[in-house]
N, C-alpha and C. Protein backbone atom coordinates (compact mmCIF):
# COMPACT_ATOMS: atom_id res chain seq x y z
N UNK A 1 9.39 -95.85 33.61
CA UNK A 1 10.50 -94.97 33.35
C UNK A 1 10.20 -94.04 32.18
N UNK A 2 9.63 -94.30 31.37
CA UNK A 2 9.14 -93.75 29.73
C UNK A 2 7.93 -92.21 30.14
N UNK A 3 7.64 -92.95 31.29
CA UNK A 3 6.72 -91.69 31.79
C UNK A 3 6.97 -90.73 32.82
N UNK A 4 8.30 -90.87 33.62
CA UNK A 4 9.30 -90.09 33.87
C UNK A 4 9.78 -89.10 32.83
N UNK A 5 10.56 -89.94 32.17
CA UNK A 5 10.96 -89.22 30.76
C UNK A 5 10.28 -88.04 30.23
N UNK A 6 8.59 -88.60 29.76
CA UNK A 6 8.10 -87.50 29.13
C UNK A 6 7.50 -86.49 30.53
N UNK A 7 7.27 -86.85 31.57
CA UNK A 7 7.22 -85.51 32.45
C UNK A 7 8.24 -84.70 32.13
N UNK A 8 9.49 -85.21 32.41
CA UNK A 8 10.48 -84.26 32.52
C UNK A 8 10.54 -83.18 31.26
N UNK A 9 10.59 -83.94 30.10
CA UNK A 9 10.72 -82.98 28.99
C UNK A 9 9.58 -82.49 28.56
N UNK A 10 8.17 -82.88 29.89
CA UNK A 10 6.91 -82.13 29.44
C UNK A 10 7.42 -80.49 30.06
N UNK A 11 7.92 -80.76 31.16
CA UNK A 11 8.34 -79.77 31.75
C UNK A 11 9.11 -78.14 31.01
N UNK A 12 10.10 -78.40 30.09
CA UNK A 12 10.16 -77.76 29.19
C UNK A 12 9.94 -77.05 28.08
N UNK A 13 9.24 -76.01 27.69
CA UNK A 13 9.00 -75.45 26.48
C UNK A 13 9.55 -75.71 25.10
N UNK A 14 9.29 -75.77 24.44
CA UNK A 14 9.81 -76.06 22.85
C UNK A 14 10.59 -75.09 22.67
N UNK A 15 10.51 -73.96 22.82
CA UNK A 15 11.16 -72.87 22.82
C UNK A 15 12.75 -72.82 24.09
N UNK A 16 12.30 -73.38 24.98
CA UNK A 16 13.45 -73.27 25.79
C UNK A 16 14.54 -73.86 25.18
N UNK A 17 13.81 -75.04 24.78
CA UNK A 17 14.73 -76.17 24.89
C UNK A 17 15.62 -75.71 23.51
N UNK A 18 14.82 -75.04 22.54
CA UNK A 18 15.82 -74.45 21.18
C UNK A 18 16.78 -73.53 21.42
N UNK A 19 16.28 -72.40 22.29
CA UNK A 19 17.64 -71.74 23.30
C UNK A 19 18.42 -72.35 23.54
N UNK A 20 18.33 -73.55 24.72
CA UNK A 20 19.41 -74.25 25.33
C UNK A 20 20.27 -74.38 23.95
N UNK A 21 19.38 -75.30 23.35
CA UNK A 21 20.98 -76.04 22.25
C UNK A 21 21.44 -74.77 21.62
N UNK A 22 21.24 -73.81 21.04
CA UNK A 22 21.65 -72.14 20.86
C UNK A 22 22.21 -72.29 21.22
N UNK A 23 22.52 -71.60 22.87
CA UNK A 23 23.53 -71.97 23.75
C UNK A 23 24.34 -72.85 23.76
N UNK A 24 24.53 -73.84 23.73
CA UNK A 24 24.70 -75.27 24.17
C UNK A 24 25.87 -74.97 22.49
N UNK A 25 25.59 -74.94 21.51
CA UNK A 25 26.41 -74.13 20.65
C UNK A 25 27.63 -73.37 20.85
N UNK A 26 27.13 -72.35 21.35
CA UNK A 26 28.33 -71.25 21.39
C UNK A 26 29.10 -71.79 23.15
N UNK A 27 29.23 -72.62 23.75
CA UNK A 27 29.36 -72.78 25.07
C UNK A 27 30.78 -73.76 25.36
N UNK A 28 31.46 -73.60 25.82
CA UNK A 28 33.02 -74.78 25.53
C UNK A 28 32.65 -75.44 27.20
N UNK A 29 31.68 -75.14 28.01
CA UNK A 29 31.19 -75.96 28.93
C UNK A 29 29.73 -76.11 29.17
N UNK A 30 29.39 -77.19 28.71
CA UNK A 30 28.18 -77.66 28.41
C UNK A 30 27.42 -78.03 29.82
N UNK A 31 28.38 -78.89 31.03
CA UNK A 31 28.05 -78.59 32.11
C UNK A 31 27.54 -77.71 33.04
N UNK A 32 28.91 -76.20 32.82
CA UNK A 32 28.29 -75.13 33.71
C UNK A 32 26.62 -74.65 33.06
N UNK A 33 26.70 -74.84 31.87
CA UNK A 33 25.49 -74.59 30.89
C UNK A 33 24.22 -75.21 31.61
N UNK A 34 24.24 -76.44 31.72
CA UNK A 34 23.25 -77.30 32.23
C UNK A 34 23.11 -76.78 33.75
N UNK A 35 24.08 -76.55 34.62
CA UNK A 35 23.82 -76.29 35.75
C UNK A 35 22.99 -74.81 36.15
N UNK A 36 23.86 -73.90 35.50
CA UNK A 36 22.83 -72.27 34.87
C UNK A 36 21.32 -72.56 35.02
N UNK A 37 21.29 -73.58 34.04
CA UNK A 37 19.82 -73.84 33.03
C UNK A 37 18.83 -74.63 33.84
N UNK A 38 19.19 -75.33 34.92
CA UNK A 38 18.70 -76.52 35.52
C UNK A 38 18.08 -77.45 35.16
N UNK A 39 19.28 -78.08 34.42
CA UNK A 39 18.79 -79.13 33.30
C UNK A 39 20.17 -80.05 33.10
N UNK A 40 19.51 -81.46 33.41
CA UNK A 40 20.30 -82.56 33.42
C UNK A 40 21.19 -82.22 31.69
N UNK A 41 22.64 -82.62 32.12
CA UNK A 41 23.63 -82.09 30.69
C UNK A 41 23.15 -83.22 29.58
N UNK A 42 22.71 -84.08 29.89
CA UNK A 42 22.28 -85.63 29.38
C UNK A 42 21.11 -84.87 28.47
N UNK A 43 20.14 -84.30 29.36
CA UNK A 43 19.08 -83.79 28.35
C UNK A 43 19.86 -82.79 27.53
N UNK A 44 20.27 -81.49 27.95
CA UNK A 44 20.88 -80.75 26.64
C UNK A 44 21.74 -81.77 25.33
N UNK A 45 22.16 -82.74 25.38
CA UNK A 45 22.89 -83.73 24.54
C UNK A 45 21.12 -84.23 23.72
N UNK A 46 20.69 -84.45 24.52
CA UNK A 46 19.39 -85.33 23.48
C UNK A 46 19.06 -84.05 23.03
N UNK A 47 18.78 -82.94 23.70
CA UNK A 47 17.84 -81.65 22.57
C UNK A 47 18.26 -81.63 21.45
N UNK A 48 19.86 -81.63 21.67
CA UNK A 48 20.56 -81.10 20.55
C UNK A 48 20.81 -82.32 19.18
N UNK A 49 21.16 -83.28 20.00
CA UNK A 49 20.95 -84.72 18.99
C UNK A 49 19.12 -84.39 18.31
N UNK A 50 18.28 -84.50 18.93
CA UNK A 50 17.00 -84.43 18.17
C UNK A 50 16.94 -82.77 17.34
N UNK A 51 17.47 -81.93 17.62
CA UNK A 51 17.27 -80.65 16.93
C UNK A 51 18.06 -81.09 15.17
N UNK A 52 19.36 -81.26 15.50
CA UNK A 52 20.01 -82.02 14.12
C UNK A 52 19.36 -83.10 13.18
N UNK A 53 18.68 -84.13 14.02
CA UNK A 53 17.64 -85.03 13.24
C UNK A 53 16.61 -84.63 12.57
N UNK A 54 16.01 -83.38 13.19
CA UNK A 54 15.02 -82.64 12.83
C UNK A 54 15.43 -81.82 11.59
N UNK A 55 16.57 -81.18 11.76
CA UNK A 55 17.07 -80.26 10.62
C UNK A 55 18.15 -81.24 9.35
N UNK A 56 18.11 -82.72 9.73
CA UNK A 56 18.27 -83.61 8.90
C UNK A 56 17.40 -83.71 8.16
N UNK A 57 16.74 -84.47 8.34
CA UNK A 57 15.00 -85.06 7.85
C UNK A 57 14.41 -83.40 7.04
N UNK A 58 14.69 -82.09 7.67
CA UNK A 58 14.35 -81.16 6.35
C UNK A 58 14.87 -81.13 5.37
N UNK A 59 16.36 -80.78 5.63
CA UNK A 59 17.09 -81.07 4.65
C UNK A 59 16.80 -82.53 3.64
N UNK A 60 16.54 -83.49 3.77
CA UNK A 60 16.67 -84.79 2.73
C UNK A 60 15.38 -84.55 2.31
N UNK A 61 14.03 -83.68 2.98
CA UNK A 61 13.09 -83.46 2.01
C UNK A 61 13.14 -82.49 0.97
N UNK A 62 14.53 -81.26 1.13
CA UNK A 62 14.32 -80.54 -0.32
C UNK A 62 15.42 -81.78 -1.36
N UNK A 63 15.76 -82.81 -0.60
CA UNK A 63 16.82 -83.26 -1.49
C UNK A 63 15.84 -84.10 -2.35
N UNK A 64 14.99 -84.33 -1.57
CA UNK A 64 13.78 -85.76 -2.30
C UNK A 64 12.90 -84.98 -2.97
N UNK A 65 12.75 -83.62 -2.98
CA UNK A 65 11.73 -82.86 -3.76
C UNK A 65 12.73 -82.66 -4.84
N UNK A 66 14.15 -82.68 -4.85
CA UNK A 66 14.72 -81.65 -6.17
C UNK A 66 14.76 -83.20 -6.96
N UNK A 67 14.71 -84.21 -6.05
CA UNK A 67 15.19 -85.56 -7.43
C UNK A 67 13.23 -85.91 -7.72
N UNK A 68 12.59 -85.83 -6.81
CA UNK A 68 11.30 -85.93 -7.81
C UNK A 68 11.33 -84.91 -8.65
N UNK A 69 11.40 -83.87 -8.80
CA UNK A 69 11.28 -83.16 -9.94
C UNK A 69 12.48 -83.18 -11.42
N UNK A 70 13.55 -84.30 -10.83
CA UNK A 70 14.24 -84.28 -12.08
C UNK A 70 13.63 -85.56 -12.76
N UNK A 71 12.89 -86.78 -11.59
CA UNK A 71 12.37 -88.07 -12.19
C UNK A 71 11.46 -87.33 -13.18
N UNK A 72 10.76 -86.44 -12.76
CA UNK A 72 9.33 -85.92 -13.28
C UNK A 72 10.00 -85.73 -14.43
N UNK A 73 11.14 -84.70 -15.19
CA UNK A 73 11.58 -84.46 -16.38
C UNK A 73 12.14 -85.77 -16.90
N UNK A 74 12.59 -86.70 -16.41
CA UNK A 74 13.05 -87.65 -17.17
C UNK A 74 11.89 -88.27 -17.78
N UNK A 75 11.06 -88.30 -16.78
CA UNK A 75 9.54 -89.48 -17.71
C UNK A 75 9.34 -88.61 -18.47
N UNK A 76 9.49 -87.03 -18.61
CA UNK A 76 8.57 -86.04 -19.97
C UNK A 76 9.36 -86.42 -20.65
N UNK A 77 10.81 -86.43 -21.16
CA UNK A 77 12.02 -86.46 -22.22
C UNK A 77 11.30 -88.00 -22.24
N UNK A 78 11.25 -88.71 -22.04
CA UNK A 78 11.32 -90.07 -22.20
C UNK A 78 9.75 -90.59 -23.25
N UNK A 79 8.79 -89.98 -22.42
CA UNK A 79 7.49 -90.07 -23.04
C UNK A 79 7.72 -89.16 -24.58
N UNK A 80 8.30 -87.94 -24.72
CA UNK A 80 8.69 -86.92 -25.97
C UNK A 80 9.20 -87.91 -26.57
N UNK A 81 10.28 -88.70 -26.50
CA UNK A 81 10.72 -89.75 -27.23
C UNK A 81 10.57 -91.03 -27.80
N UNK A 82 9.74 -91.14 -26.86
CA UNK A 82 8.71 -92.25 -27.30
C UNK A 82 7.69 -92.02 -28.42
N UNK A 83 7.19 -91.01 -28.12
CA UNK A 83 6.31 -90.72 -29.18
C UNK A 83 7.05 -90.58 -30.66
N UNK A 84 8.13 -89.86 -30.84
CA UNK A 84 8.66 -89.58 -31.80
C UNK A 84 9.10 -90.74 -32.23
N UNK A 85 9.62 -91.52 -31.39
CA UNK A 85 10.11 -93.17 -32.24
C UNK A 85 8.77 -93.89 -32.93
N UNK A 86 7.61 -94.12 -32.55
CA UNK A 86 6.27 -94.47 -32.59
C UNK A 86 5.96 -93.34 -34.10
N UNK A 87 6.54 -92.34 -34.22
CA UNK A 87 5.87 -91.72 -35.07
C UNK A 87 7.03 -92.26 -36.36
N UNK A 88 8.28 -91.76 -36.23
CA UNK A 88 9.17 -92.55 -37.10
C UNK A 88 9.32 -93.93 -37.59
N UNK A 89 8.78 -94.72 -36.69
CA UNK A 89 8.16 -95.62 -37.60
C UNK A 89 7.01 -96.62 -37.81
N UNK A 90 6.12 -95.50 -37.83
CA UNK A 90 4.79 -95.31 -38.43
C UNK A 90 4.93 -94.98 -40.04
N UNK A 91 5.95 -93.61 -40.08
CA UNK A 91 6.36 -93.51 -41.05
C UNK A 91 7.31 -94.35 -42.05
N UNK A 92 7.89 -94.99 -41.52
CA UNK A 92 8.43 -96.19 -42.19
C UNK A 92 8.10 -97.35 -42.60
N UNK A 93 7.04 -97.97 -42.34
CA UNK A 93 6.25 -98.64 -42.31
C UNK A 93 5.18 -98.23 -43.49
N UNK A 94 4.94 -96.86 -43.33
CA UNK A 94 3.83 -96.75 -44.85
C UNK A 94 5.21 -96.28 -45.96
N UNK A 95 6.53 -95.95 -45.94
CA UNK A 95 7.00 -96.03 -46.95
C UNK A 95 7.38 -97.29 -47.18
N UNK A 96 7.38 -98.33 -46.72
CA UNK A 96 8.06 -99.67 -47.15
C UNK A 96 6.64 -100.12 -47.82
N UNK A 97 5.29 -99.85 -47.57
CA UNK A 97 4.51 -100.75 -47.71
C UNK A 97 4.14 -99.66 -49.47
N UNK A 98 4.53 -98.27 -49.45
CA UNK A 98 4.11 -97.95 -50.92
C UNK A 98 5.33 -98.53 -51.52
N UNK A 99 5.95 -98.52 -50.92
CA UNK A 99 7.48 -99.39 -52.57
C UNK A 99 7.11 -100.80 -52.76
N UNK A 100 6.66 -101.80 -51.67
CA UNK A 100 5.95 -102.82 -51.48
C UNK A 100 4.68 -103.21 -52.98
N UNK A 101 4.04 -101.71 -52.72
CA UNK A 101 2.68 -101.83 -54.10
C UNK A 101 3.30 -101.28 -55.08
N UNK A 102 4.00 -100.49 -55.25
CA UNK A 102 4.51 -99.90 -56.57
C UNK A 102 5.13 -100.85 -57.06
N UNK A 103 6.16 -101.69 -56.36
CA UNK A 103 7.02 -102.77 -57.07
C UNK A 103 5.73 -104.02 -57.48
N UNK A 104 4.93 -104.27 -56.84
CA UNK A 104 3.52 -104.82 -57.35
C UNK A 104 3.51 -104.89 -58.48
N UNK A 105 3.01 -103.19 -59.03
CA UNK A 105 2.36 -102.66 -60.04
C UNK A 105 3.14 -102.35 -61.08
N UNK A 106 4.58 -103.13 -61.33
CA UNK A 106 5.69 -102.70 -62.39
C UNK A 106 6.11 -101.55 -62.15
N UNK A 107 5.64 -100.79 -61.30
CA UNK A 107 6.80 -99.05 -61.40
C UNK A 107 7.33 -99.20 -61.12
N UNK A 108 8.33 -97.82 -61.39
CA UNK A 108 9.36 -97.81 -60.74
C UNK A 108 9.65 -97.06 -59.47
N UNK A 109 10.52 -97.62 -58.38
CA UNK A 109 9.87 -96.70 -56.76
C UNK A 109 10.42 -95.50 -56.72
N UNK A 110 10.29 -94.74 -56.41
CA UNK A 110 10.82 -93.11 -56.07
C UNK A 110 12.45 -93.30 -55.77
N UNK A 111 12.71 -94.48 -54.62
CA UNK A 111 13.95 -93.88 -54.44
C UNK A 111 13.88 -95.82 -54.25
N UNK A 112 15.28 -96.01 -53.86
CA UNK A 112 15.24 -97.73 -53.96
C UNK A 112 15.70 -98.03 -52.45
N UNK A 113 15.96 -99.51 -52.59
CA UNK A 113 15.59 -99.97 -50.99
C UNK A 113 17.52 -99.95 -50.29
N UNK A 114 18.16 -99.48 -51.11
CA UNK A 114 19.30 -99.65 -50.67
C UNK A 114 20.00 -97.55 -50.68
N UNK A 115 18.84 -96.95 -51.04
CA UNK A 115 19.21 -95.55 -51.14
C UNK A 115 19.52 -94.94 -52.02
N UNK A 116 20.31 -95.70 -52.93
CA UNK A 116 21.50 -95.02 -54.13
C UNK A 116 20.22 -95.15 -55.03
């Protein structure tokens, strides 16, 4: 039966068959349509069901291209931030460790550990 099938819709052009559903569109009888066309109404229903799947599946690829490209900015903001935390306290770390030796060495520290 499967090779019935694809005879039949070997039979058809790619192009026809995008007409039909065109048609098959603007048409409030889908029957007289099919009968015109000489084409089971069953097949105009599948063209048109697979033409929508087709123009589904494009559509959810610009949707999956616009969210990879916002993942893509989230890992840059994220990596930018990372670094800057890594750098802030890097920097904190060598000021705790000079008040650390100064208080060592009897001085007195620049600024104290509570701010004031």
């Amino acid at each position: 039966m499967a090779k019935q099938r694809e005879r039949k819709q070997a039979k058809y052009t790619e192009e026809f068959r995008r007409q039909a559903v065109e048609r098959m569109k603007e048409t409030d009888n889908v029957k007289a349509l099919a009968r015109e066309l000489g084409v089971d109404r069953h097949s105009l229903y599948d063209w048109c069901k697979r033409a929508a799947n087709l123009k589904d599946r494009r559509a959810g690829n610009g949707r999956r291209s616009n969210q990879e490209q916002e993942l893509k900015e989230a890992k840059r903001l994220l990596a930018e931030k990372t670094l800057e935390a890594d750098f802030f306290r890097g920097a904190l770390q060598k000021v705790a460790a000079r008040r650390q030796s100064n208080s060592d060495n009897g001085e007195t520290a620049s600024t104290t550990k509570s701010g004031k």
